[in-house]
N, C-alpha and C. Protein backbone atom coordinates (compact mmCIF):
# COMPACT_ATOMS: atom_id res chain seq x y z
N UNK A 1 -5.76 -36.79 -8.44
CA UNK A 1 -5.97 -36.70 -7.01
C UNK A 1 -7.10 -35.72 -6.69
N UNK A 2 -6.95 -34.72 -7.69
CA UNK A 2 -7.97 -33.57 -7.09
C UNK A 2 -9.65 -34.29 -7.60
N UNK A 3 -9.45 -35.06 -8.42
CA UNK A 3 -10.91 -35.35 -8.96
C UNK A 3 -11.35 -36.52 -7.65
N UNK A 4 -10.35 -37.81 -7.35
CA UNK A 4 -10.78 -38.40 -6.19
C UNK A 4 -11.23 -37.89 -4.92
N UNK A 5 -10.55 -36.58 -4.81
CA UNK A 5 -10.51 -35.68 -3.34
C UNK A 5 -11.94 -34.98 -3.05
N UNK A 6 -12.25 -34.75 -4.53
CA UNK A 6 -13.45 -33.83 -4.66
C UNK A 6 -14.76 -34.62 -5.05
N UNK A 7 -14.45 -35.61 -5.54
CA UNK A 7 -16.44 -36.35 -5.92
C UNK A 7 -15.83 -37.65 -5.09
N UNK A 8 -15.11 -38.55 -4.67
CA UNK A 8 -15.16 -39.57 -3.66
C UNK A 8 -15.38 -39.58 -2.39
N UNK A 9 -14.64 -38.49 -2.27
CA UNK A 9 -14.38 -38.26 -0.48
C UNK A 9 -15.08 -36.99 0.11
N UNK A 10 -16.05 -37.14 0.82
CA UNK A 10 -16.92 -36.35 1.19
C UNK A 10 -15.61 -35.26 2.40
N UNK A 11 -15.30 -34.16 2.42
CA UNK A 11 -14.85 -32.97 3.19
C UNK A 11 -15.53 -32.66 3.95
N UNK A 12 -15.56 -32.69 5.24
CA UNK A 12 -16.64 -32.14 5.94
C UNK A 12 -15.35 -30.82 6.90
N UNK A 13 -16.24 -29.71 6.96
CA UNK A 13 -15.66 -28.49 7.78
C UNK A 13 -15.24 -28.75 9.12
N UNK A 14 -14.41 -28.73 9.90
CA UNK A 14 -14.48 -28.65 11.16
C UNK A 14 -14.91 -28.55 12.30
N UNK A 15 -15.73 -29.24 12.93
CA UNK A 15 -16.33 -28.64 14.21
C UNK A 15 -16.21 -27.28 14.90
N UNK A 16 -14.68 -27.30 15.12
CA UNK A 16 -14.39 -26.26 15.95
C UNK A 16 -15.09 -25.18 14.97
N UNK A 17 -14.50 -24.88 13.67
CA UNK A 17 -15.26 -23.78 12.75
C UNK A 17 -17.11 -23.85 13.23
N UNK A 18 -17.51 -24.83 13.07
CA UNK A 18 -19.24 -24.58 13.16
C UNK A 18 -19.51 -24.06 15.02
N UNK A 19 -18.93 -24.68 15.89
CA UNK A 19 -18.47 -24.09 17.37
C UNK A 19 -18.35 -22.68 17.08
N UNK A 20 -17.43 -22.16 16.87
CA UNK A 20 -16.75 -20.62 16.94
C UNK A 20 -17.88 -19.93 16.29
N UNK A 21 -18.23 -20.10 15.42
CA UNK A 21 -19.49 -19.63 14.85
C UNK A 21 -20.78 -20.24 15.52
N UNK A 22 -21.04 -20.40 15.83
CA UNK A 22 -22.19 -20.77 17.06
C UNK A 22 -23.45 -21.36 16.23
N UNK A 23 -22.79 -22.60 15.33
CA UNK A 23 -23.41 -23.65 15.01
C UNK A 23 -23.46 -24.73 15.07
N UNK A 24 -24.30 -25.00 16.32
CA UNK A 24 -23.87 -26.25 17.23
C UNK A 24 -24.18 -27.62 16.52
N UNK A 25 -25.58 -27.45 16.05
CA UNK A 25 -26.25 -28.60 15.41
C UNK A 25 -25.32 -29.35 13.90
N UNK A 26 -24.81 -28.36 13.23
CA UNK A 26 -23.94 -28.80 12.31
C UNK A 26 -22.74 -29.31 12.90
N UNK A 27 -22.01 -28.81 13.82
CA UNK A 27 -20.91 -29.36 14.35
C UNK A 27 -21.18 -30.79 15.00
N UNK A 28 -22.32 -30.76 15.28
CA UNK A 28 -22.30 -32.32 15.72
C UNK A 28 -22.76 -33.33 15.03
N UNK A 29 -23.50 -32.42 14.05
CA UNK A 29 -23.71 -33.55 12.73
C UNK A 29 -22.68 -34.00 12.04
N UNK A 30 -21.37 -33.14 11.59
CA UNK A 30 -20.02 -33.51 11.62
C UNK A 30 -19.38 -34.44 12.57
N UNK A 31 -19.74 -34.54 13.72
CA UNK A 31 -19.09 -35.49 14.61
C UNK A 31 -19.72 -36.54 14.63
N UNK A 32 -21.18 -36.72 14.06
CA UNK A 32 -21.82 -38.00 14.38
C UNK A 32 -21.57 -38.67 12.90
N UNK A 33 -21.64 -37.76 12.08
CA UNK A 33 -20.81 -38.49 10.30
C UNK A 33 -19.61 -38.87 10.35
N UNK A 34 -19.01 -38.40 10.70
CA UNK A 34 -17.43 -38.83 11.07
C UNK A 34 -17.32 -39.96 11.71
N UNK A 35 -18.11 -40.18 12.96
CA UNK A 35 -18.25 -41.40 13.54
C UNK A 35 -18.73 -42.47 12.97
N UNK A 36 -19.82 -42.49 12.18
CA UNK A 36 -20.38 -43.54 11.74
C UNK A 36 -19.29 -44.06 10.62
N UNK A 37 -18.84 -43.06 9.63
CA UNK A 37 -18.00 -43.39 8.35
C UNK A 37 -16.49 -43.99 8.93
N UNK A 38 -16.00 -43.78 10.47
CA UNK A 38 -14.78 -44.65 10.78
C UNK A 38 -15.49 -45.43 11.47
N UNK A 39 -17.02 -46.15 12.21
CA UNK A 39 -17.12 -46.92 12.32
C UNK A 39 -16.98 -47.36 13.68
N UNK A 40 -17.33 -46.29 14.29
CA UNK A 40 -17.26 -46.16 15.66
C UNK A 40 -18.50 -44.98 16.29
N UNK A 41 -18.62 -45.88 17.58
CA UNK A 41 -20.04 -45.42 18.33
C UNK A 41 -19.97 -43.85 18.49
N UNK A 42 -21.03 -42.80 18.12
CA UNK A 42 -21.56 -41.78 18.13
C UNK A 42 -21.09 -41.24 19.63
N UNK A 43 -20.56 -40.46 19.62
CA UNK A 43 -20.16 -39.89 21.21
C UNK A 43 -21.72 -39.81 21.74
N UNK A 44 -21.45 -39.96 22.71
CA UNK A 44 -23.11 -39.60 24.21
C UNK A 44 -23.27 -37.69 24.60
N UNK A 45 -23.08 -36.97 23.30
CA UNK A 45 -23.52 -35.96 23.66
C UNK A 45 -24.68 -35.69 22.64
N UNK A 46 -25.43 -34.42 22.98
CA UNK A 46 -27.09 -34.27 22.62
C UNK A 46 -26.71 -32.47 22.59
N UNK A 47 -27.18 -31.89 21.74
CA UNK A 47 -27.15 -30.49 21.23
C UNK A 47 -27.43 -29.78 23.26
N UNK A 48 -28.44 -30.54 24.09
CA UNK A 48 -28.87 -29.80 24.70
C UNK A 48 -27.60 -30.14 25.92
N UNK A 49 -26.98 -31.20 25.80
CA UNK A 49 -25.94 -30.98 26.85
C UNK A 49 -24.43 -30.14 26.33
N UNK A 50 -24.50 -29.62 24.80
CA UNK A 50 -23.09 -28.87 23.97
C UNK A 50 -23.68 -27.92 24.87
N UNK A 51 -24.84 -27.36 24.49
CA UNK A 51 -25.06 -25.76 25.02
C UNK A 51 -25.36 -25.56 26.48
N UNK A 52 -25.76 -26.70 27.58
CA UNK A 52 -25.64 -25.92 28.58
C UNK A 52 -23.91 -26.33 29.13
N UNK A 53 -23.26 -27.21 28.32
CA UNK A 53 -21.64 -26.59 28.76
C UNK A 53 -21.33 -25.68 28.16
N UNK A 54 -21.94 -24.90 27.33
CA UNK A 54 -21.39 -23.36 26.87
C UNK A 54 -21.87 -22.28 27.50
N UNK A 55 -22.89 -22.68 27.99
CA UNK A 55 -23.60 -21.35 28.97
C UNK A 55 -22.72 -21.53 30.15
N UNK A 56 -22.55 -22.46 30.76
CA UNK A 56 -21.46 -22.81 32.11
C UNK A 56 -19.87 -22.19 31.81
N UNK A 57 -19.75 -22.20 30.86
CA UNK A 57 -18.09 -21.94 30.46
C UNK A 57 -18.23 -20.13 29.77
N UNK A 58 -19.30 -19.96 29.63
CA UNK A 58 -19.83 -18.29 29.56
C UNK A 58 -19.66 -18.07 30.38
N UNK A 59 -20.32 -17.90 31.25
CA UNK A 59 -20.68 -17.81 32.98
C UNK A 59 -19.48 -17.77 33.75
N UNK A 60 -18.31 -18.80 33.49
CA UNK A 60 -17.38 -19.05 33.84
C UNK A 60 -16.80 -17.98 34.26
N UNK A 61 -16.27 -17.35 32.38
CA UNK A 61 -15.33 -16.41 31.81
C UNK A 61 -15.81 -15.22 31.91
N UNK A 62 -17.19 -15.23 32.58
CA UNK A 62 -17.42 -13.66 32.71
C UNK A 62 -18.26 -13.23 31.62
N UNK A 63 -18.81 -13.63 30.18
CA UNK A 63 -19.02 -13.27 29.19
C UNK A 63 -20.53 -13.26 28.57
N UNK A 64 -21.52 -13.90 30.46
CA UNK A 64 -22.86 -14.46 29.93
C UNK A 64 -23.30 -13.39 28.99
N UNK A 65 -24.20 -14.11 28.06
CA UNK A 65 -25.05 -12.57 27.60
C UNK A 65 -24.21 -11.96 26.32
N UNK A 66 -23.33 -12.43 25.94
CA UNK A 66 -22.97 -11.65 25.22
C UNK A 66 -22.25 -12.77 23.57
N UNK A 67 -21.88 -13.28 23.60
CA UNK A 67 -21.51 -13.77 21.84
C UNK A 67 -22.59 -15.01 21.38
N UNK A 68 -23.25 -15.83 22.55
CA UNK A 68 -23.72 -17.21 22.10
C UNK A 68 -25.00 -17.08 22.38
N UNK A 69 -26.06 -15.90 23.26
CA UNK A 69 -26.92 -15.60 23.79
C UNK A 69 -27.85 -15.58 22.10
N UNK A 70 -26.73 -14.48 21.96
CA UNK A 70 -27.66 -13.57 20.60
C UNK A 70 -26.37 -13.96 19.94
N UNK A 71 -27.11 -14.55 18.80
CA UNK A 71 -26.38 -15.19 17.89
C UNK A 71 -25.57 -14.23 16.53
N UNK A 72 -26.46 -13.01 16.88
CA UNK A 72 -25.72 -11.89 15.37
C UNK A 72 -24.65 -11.61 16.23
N UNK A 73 -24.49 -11.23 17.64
CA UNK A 73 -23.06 -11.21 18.39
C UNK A 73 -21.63 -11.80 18.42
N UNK A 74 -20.40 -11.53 18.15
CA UNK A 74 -20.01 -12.13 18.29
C UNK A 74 -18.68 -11.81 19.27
N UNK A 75 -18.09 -12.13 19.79
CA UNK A 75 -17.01 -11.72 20.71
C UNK A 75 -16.22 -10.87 19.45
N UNK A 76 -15.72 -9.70 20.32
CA UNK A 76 -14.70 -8.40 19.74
C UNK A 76 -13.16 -9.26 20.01
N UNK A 77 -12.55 -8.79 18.91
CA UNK A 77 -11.11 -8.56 18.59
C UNK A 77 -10.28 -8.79 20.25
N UNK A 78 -10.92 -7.63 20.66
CA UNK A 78 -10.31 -6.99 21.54
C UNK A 78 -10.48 -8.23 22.91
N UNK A 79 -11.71 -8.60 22.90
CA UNK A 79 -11.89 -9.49 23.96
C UNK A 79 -11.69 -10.57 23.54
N UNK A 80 -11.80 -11.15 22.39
CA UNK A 80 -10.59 -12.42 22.30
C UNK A 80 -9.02 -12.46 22.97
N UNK A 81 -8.52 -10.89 22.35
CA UNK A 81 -6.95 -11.07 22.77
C UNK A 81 -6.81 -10.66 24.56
N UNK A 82 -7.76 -10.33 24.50
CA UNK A 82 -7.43 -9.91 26.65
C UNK A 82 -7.55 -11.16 27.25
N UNK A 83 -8.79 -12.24 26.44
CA UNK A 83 -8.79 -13.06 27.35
C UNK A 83 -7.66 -14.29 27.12
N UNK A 84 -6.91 -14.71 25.48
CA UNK A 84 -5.70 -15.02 25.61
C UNK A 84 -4.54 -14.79 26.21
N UNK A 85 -4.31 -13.65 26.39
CA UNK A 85 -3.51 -12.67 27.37
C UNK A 85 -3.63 -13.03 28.64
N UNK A 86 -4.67 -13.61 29.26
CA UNK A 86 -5.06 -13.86 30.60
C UNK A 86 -4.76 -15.35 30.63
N UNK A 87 -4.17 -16.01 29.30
CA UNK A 87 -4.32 -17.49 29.83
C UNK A 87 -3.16 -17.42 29.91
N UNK A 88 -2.35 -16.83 28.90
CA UNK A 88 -0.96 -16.89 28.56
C UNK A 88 0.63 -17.03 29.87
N UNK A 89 0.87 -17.76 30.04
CA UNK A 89 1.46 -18.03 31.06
C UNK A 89 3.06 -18.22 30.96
N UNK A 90 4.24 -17.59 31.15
CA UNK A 90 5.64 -17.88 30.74
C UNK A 90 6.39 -19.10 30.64
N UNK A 91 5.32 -20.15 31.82
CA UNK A 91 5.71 -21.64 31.15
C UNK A 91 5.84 -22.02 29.85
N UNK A 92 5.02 -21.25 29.28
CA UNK A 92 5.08 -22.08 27.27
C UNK A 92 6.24 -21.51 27.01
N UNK A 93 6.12 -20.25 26.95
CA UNK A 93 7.55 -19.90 26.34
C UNK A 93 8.77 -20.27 26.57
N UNK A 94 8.96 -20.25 28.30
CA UNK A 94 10.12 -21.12 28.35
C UNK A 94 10.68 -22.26 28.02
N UNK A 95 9.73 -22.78 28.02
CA UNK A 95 9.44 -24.23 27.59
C UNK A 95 10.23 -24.73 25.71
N UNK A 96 9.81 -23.27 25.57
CA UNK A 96 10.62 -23.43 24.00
C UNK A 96 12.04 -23.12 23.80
N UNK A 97 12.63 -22.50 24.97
CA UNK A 97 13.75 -22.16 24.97
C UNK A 97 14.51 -22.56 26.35
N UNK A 98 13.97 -24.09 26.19
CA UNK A 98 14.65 -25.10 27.46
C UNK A 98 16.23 -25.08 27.45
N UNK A 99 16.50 -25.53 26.78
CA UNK A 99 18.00 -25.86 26.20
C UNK A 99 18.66 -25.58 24.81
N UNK A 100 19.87 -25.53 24.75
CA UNK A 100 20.61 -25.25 23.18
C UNK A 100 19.68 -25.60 22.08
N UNK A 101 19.23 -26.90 22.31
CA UNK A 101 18.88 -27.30 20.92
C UNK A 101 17.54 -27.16 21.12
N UNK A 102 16.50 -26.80 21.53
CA UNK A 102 15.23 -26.55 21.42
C UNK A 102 15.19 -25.25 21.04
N UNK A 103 15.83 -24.09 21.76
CA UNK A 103 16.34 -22.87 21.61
C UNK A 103 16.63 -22.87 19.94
N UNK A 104 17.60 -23.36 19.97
CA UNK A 104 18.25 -23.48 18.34
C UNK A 104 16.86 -23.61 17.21
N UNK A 105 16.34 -24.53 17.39
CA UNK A 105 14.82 -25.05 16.68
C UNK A 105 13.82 -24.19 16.10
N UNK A 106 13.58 -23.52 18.00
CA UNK A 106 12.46 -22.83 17.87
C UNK A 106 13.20 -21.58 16.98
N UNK A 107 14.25 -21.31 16.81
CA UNK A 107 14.88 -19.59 16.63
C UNK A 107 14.52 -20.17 14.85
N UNK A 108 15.26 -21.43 14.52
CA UNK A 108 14.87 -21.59 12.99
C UNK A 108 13.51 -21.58 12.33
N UNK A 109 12.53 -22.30 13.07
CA UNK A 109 11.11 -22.23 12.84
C UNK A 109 10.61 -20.78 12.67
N UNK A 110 11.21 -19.78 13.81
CA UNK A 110 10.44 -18.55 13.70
C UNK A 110 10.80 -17.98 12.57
N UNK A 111 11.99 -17.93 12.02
CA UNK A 111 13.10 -17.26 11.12
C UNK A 111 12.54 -17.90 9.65
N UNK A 112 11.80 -19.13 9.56
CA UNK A 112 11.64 -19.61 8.40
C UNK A 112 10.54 -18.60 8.09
């Protein structure tokens, strides 16, 4: 398996990984290989419409100028978790501890 996995089947990294790291052009070269090899039409995006929805969604969050501008930058620890913190909402959680048996679930999952 490992010999088929490794010289047949081409692995390609994740988008989101080449994204987070603020390598746009590879991430979509991943998405346009991917597409062609299942054989289906190339999504209708272009490097120059990824990045001005990232400058818009910068801008958004408050953050112009600072992780995607300058590329040796990258968002702090710290401002990752403030701005999760800010999405984080008590619906999810409750949500896991709807009833007995979801309750029950989630308590085994954490415990495993």
């Amino acid at each position: 398996m490992f010999i088929v996995r490794t010289f047949v089947f081409k692995l390609y990294e994740s988008p989101k990984f080449y994204l987070a790291h603020g390598q746009d052009e590879k991430a979509l070269d991943v998405v346009f290989s991917l597409a062609k090899y299942n054989g289906v039409p190339a999504p209708g995006i272009s490097l120059e419409k990824l990045q001005r929805i990232e400058n818009e969604t910068l801008g958004r969050l408050g953050l112009q100028g600072s992780p995607k501008v300058d590329q040796t930058r990258r968002l702090s620890r710290r401002q990752l978790i403030a701005h999760n913190l800010r999405e984080l909402r008590g619906n999810y959680l409750k949500a896991l501890f709807n009833n007995r048996k979801i309750t029950y679930s989630t308590t085994v999952i954490v415990l495993i």
